[in-house]
Protein backbone atom coordinates (compact mmCIF):
# COMPACT_ATOMS: atom_id res chain seq x y z
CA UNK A 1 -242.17 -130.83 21.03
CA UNK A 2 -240.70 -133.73 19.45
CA UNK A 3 -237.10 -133.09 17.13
CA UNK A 4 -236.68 -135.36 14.69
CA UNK A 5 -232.67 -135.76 14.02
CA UNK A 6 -232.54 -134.66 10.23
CA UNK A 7 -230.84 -136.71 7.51
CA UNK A 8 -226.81 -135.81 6.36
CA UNK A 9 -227.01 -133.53 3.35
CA UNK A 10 -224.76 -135.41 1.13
CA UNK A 11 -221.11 -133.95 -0.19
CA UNK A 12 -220.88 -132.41 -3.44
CA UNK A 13 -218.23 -133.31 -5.50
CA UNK A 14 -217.20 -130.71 -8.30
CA UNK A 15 -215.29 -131.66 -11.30
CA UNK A 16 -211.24 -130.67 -11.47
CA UNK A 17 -211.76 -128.89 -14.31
CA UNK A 18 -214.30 -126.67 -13.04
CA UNK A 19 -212.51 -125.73 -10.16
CA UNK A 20 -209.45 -124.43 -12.44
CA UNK A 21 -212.12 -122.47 -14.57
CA UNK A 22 -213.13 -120.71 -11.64
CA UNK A 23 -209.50 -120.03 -10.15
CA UNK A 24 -208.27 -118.85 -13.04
CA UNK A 25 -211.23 -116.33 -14.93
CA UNK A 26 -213.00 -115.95 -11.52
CA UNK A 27 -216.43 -115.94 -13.28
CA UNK A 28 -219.08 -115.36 -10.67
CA UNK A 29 -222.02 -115.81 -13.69
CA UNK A 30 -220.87 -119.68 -13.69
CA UNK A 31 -221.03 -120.43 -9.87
CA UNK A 32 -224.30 -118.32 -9.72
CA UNK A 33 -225.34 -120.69 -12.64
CA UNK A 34 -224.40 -124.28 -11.09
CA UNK A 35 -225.44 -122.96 -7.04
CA UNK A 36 -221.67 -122.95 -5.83
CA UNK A 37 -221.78 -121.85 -2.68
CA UNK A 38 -219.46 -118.74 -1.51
CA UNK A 39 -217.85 -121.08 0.98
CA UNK A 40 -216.51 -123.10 -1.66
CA UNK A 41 -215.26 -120.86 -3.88
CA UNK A 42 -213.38 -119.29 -0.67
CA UNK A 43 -211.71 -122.56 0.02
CA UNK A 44 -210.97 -123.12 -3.59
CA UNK A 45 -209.07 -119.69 -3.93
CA UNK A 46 -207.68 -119.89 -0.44
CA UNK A 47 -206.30 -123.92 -1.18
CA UNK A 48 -205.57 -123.18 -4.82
CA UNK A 49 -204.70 -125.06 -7.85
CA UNK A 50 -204.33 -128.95 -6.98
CA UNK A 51 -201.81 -131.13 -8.85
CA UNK A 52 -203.77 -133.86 -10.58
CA UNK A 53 -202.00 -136.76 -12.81
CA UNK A 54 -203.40 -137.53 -16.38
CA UNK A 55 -202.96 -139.77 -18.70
CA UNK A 56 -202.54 -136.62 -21.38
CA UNK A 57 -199.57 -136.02 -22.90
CA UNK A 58 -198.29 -132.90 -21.00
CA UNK A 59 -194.75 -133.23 -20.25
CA UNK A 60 -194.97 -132.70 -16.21
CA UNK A 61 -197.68 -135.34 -16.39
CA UNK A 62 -195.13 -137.72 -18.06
CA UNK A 63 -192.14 -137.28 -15.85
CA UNK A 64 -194.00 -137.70 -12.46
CA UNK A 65 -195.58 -140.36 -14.13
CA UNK A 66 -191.98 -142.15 -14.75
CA UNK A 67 -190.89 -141.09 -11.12
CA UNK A 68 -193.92 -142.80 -9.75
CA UNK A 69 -192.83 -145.56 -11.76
CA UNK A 70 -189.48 -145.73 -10.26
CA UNK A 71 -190.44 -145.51 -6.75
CA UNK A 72 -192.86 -148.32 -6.96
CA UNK A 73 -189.92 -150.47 -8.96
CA UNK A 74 -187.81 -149.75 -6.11
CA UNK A 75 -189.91 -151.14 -3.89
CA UNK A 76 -190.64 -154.03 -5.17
CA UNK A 77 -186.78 -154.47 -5.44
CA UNK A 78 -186.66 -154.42 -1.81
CA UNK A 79 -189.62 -156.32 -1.16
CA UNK A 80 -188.14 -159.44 -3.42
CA UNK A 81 -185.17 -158.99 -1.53
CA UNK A 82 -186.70 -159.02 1.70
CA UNK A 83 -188.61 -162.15 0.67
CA UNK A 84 -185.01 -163.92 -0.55
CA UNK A 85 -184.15 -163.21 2.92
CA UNK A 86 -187.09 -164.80 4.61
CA UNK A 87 -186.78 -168.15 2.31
CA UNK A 88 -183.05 -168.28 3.07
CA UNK A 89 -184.20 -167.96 6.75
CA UNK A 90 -186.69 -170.34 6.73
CA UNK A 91 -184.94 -173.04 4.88
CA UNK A 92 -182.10 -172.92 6.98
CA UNK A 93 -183.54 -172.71 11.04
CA UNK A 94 -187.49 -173.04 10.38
CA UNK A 95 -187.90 -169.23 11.90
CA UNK A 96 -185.27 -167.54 13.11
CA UNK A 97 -181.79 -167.69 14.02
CA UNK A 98 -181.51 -166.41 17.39
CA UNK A 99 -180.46 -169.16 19.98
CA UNK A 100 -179.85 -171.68 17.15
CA UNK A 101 -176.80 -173.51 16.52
CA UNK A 102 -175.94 -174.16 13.03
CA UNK A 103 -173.38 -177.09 12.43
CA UNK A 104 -173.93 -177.46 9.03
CA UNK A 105 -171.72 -175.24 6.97
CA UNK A 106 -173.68 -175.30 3.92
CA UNK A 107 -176.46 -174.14 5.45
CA UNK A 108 -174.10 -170.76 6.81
CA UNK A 109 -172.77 -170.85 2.71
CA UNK A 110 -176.41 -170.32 1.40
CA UNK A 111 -177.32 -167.41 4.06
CA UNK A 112 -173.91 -165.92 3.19
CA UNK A 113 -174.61 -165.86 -0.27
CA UNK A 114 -178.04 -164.44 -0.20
CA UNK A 115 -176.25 -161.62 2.14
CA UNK A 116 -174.31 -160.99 -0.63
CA UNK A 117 -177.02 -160.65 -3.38
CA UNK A 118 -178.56 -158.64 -1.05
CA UNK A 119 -176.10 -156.07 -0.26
CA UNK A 120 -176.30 -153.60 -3.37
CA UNK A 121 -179.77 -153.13 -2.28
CA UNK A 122 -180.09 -153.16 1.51
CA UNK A 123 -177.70 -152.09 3.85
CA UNK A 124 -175.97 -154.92 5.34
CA UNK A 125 -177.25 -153.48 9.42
CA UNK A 126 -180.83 -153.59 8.16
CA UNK A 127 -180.10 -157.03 6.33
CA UNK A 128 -178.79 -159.07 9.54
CA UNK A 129 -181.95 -156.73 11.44
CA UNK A 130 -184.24 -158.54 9.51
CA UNK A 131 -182.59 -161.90 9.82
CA UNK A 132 -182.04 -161.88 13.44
CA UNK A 133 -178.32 -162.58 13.36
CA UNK A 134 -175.71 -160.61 15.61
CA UNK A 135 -172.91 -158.96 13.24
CA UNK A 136 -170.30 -160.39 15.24
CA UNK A 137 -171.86 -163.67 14.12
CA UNK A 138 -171.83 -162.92 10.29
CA UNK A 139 -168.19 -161.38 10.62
CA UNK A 140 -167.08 -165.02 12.22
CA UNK A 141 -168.87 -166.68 9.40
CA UNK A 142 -167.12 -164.59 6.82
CA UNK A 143 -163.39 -164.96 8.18
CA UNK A 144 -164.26 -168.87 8.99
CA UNK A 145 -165.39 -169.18 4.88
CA UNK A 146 -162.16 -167.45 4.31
CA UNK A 147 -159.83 -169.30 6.13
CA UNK A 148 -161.39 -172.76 6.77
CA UNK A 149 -164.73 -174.51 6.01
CA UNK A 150 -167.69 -173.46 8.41
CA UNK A 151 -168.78 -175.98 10.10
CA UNK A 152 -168.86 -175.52 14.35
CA UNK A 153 -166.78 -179.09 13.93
CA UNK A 154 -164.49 -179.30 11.09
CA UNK A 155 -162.40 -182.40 10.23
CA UNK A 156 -159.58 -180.33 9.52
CA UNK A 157 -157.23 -181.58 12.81
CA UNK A 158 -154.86 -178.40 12.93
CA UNK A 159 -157.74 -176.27 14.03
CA UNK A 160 -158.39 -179.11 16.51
CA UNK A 161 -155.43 -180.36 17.37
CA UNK A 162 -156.46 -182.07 20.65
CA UNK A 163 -159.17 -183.99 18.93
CA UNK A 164 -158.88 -187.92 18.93
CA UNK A 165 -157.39 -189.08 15.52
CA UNK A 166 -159.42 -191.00 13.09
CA UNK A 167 -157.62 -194.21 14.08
CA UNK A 168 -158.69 -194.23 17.91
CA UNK A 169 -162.26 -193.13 17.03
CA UNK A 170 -162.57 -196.53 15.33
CA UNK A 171 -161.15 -198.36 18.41
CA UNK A 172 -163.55 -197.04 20.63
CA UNK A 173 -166.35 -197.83 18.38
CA UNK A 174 -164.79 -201.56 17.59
CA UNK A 175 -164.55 -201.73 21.42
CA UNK A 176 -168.22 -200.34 22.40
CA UNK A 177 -169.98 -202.71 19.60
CA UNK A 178 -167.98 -205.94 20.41
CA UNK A 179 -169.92 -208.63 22.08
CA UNK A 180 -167.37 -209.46 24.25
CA UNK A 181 -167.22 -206.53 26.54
CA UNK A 182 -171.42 -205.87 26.24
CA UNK A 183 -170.43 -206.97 30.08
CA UNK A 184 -168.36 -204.01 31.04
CA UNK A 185 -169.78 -200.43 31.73
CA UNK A 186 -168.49 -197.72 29.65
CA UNK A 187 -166.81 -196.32 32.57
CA UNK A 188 -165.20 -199.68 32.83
CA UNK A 189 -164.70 -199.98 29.20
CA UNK A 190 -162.24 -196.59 29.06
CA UNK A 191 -159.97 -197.97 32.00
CA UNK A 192 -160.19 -201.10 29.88
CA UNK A 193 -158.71 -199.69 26.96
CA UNK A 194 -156.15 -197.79 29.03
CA UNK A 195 -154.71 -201.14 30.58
CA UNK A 196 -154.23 -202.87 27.41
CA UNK A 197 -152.65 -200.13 25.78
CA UNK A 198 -155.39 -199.45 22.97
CA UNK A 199 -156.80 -195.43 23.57
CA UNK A 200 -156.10 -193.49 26.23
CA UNK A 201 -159.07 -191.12 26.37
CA UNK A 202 -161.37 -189.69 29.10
CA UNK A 203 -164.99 -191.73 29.94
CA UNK A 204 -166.62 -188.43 29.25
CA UNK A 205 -165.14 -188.50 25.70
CA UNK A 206 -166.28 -192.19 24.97
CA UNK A 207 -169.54 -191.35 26.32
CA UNK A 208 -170.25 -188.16 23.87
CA UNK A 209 -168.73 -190.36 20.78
CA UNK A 210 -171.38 -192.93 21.92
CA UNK A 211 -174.56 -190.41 22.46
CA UNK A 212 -173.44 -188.01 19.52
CA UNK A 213 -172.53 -191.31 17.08
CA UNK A 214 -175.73 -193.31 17.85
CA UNK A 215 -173.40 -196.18 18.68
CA UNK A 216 -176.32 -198.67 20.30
CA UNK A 217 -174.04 -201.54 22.41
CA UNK A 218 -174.69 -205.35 22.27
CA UNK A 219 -176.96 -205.16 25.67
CA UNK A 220 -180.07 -203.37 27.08
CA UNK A 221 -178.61 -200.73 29.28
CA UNK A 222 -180.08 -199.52 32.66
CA UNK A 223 -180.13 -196.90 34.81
CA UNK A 224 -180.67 -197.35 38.46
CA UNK A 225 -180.11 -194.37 41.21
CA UNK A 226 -177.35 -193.04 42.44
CA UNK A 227 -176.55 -195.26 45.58
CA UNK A 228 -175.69 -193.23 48.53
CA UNK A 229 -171.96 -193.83 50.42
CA UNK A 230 -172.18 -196.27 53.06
CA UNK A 231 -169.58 -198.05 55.43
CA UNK A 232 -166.01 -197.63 53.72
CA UNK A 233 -163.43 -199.47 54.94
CA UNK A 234 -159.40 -199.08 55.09
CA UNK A 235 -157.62 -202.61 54.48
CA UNK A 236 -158.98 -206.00 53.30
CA UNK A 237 -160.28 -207.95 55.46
CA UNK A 238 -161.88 -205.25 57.44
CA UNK A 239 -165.35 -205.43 56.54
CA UNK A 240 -167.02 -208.25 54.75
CA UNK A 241 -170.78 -208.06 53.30
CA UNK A 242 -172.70 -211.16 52.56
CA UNK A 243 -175.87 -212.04 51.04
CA UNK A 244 -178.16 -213.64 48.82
CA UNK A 245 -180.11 -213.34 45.53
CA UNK A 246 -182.74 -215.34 43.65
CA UNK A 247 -182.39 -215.92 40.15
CA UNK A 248 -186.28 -217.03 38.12
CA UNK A 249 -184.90 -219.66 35.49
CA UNK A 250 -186.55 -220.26 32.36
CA UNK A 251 -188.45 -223.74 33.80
CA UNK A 252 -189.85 -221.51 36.23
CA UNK A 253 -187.75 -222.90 38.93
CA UNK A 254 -185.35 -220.81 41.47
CA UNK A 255 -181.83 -220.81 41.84
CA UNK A 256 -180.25 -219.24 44.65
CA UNK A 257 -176.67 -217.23 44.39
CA UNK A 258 -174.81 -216.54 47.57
CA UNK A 259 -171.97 -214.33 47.94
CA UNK A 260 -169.02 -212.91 50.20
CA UNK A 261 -167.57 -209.34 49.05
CA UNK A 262 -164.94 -207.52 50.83
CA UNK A 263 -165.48 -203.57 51.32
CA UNK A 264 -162.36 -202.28 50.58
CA UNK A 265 -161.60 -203.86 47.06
CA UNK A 266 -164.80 -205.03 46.29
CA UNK A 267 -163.36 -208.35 45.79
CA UNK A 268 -165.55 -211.59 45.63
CA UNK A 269 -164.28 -213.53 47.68
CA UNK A 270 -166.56 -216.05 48.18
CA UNK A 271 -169.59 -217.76 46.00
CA UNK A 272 -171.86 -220.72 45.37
CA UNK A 273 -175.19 -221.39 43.64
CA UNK A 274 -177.67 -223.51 45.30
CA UNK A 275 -180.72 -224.69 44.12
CA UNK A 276 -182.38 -224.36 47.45
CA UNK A 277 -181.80 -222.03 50.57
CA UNK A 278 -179.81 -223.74 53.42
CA UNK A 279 -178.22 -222.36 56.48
CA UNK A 280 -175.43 -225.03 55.37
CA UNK A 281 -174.98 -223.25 52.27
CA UNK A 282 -174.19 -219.77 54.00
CA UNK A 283 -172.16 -221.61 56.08
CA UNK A 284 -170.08 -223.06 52.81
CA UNK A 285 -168.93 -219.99 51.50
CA UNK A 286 -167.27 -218.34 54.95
CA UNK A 287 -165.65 -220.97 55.24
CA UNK A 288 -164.59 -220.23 51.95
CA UNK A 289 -163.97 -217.05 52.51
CA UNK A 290 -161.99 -217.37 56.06
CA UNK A 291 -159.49 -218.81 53.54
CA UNK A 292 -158.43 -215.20 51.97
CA UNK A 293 -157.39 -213.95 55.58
CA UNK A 294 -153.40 -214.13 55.71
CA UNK A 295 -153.73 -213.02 59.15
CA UNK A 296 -155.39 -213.39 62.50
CA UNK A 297 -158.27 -210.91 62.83
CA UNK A 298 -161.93 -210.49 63.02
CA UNK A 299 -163.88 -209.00 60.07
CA UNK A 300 -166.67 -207.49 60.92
CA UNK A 301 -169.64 -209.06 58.42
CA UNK A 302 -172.26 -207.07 57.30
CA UNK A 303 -175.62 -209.29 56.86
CA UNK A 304 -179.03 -208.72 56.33
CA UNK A 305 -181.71 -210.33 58.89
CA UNK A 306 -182.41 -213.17 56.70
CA UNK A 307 -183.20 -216.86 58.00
CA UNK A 308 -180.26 -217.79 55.72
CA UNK A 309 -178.12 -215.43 57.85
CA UNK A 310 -179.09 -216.05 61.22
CA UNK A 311 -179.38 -219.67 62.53
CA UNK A 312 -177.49 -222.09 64.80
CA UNK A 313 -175.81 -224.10 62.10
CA UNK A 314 -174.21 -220.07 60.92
CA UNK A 315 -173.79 -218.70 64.23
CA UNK A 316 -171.05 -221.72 64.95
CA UNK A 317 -169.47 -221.39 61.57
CA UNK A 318 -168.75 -217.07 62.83
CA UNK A 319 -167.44 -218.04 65.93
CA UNK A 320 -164.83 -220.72 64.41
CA UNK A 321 -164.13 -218.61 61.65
CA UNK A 322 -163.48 -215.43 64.46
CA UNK A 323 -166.20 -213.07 62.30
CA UNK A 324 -168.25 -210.19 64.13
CA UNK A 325 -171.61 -210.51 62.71
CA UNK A 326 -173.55 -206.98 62.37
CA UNK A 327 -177.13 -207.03 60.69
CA UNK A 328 -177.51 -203.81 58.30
CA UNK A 329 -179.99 -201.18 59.08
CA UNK A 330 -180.99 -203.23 62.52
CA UNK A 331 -177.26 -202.99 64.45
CA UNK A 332 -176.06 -200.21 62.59
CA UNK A 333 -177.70 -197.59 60.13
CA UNK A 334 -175.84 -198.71 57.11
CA UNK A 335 -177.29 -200.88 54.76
CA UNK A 336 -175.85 -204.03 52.60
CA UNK A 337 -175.84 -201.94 49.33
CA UNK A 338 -172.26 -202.89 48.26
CA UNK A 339 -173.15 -206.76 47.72
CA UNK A 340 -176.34 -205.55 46.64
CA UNK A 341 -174.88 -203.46 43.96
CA UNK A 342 -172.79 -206.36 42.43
CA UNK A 343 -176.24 -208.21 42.42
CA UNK A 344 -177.47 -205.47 39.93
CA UNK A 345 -174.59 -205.53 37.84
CA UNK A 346 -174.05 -209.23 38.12
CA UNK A 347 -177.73 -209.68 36.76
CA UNK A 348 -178.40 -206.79 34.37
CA UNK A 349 -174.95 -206.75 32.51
CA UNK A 350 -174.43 -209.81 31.72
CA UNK A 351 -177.19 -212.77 33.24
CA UNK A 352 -180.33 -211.48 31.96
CA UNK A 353 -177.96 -210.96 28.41
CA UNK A 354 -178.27 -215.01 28.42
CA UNK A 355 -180.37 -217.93 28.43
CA UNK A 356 -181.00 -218.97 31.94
CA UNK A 357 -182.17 -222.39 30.80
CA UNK A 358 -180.67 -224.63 33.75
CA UNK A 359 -178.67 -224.23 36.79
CA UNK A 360 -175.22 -225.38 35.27
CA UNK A 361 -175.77 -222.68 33.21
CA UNK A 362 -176.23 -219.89 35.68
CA UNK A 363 -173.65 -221.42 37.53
CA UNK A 364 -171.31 -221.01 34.27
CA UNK A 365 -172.24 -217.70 33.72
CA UNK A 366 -171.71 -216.49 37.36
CA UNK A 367 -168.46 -218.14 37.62
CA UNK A 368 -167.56 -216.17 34.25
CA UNK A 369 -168.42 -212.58 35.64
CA UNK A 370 -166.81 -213.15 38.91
CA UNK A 371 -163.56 -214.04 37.36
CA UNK A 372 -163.86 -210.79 35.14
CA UNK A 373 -164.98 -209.05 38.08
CA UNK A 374 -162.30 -209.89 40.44
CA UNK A 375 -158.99 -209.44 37.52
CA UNK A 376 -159.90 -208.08 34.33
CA UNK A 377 -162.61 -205.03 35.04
CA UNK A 378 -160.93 -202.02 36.66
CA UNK A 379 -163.12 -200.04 39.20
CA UNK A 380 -164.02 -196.36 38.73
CA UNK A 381 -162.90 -196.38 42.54
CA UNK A 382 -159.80 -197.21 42.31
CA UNK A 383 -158.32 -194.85 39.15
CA UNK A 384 -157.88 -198.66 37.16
CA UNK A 385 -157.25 -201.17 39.40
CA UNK A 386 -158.71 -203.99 39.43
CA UNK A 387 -160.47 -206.00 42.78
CA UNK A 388 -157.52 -208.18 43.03
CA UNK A 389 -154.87 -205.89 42.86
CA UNK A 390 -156.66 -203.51 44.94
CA UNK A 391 -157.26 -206.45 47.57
CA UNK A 392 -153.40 -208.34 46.90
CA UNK A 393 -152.13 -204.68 46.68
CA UNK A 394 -149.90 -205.56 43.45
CA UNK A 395 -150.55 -202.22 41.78
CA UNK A 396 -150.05 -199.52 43.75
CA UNK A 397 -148.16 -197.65 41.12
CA UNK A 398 -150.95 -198.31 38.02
CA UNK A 399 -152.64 -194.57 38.49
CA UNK A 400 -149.67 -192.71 37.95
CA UNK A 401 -148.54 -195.13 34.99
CA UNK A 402 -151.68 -194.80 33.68
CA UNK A 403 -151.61 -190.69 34.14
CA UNK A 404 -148.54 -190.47 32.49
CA UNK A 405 -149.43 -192.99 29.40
CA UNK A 406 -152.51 -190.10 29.08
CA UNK A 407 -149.98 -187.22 28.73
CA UNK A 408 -147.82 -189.01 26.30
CA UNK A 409 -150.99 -190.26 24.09
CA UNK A 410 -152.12 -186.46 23.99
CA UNK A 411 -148.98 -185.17 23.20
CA UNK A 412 -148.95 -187.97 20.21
CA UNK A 413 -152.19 -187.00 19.34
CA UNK A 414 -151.42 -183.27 19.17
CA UNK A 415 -148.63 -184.26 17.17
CA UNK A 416 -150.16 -186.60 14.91
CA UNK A 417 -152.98 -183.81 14.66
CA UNK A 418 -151.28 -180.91 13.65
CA UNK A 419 -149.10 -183.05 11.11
CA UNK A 420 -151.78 -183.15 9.29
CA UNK A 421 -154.07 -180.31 7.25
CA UNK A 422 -156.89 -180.15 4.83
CA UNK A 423 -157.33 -178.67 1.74
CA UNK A 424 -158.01 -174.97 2.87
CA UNK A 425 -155.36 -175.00 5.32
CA UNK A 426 -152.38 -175.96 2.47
CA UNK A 427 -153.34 -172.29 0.82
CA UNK A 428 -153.32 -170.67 4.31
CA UNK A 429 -149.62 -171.65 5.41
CA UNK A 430 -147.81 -168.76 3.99
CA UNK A 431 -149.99 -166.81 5.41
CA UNK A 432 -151.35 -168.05 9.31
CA UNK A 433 -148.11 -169.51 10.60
CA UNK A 434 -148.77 -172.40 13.52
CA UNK A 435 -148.32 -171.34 17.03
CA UNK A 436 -147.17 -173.78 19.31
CA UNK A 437 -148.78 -173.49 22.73
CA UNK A 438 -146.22 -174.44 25.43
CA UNK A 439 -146.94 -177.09 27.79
């Protein structure tokens, strides 16, 4: 036999008011009349009266009515404060301040005032909860506002002390933008400024005023790898590289640039531009070079295997000159990177700055970098000497000079620092005294 599933009795709904009538007289006449079941009049009794809100005038009515009121008023109080929260939140960091940095102190002011507006409402744990910011955070921000100004790097020197003064911040920007030195790294640049006396600050400092500043120099700057350490020697003389580079002028035509370095001051001690590649021309510039030695010895010269390198008219000019040939990465397994590397800077720091419009002018320009090269740009090697001195040994003495000009220029900086004070900090001297920290 087939059982067909029968349809939901629907659920009757009684009126509140007949309910109460019921409760109260318990007239069985008037549930027999409307078909109340038993059941329901059980659960009625058993439940009892329920409390039901009008719009009457009774005077329970009315003050539930006004306590309602007040809940839902107080809620909405919280909600608008919650949402003055979330605006301050979003106009300062986008979403959320966790793992931001905020320099700006105006942006901590407004979150500190709506903090404040929001503190007879919300307690100030659930407040920073909801903004995502540690209390040790907001405590900082309130004794910084108190004390000094809030931003993470305020002008005011006596909280920064150590800081460079305004003064030597505009040298190293007058230096970095001037045209003449767009041919000196920054590295350069620093010991630069040391030797002539102007600032006496680290290259890691001019670097971050450059990056942090925008400061764009008078040049296209590249970045080529790290080169590895190679043959090193221990005197002049020792160890000589040569080679060779070709130069594309603007005609289209080639000029060729040959060169003698010596290892241990990276000294130039030799050069010549050619406009075409002869063994005589190699020949030229040792002879040039067997000039520099002020005594009898044999440099060993590292060469690559180039037919400019290794011909007849050469091999005689080595054995008059007493120089040890060795070809790089065929004799031994170093390779001719030091001249190499003064090709890259010779080219892409100051030739390919110019018009390379003829060979005079190439020759001009080369002859220009070489001199700067070999007595006016210190080495990062050598703590601020420069080639020549390194190579004539004429300042031995410069590194310590220049060490000790560093710790006097700090401790006139510090000086000239803490001299100084902003507005907040003349209504905070009665009360923070200045510590000096002993040197």
């Amino acid at each position: 036999m087939t059982v067909f599933p029968t349809a939901p009795q629907p659920r009757r709904a009684y009126d509140h008011r007949l309910r109460e009538q019921v409760l109260r007289t318990g007239a069985r006449a008037l549930t027999r009349h409307l078909a109340i079941p038993r059941s329901t009049v059980s659960t009625w009794r058993r439940r009892g009266l329920r409390p039901v809100t009008t719009i009457e005038p009774i005077e329970q009515d009315r003050q539930q009515l006004i306590e309602s009121l007040a809940n839902l008023d107080r809620r909405a109080r919280v909600l608008a404060v919650i949402v003055r929260l979330l605006l301050a939140l979003l106009r300062v960091s986008g979403f959320s301040l966790a793992c931001q940095r905020l320099p700006g102190g105006e942006a901590k002011a407004d979150i500190l005032r709506t903090i404040a507006t929001a503190e007879p409402i919300l307690p100030l744990r659930l407040i920073l909860k909801v903004l995502r910011l540690e209390p040790a955070r907001y405590h900082a921000w309130r004794h910084a506002g108190l004390t000094c100004h809030l931003d993470d790097r305020p002008s005011c020197p006596r909280t920064s002390p150590g800081q460079l003064t305004a003064a030597e911040i505009a040298t190293i920007k007058s230096m970095v933008l001037a045209p003449e030195h767009r041919h000196m790294p920054l590295r350069t640049l620093a010991f630069y400024a040391q030797r002539i006396g102007k600032v006496f600050a680290s290259v890691t400092t001019w670097a971050k005023l450059t990056r942090e500043r925008g400061w764009r120099r008078p040049r296209r700057r590249l970045h080529p790898p790290k080169p590895t350490v190679g043959v090193r020697a221990t005197q002049p003389n020792e160890a000589w590289h040569i080679d060779t580079t070709i130069i594309k002028l603007l005609d289209g035509t080639r000029a060729y640039v040959h060169a003698i370095i010596d290892n241990f001051s990276r000294k130039i001690l030799a050069w010549t531009v050619a406009a075409r590649l002869e063994p005589a021309t190699t020949s030229h510039i040792l002879l040039a070079a067997g000039k520099h030695l002020v005594s009898a010895g044999r440099p060993l010269l590292y060469a690559d295997s180039g037919i400019e390198n290794i011909n007849g008219v050469v091999d005689a000019t080595l054995l008059s000159a007493c120089l040890d040939r060795v070809l790089a990465q065929f004799d031994v397994a170093f390779s001719n990177s030091m001249v190499e590397a003064f090709w890259r800077s010779l080219k892409h720091q100051w030739l390919y700055l110019n018009s390379l419009d003829s060979i005079e002018r190439l020759r001009a320009l080369v002859d220009f970098y070489v001199e700067q090269h070999n007595t006016q740009m210190p080495h990062a090697a050598f703590a601020g000497q420069t080639p020549d001195e390194m190579y004539f040994g004429t300042a031995t003495n410069l590194p310590a000079e220049l060490a000790a000009a560093r710790e006097q220029a700090r401790a006139a900086r510090l000086a000239a620092n803490r001299a100084m004070s902003c507005d907040r900090c003349l209504g905070q001297q009665a009360i923070l005294p200045i510590v000096e920290i002993p040197p």
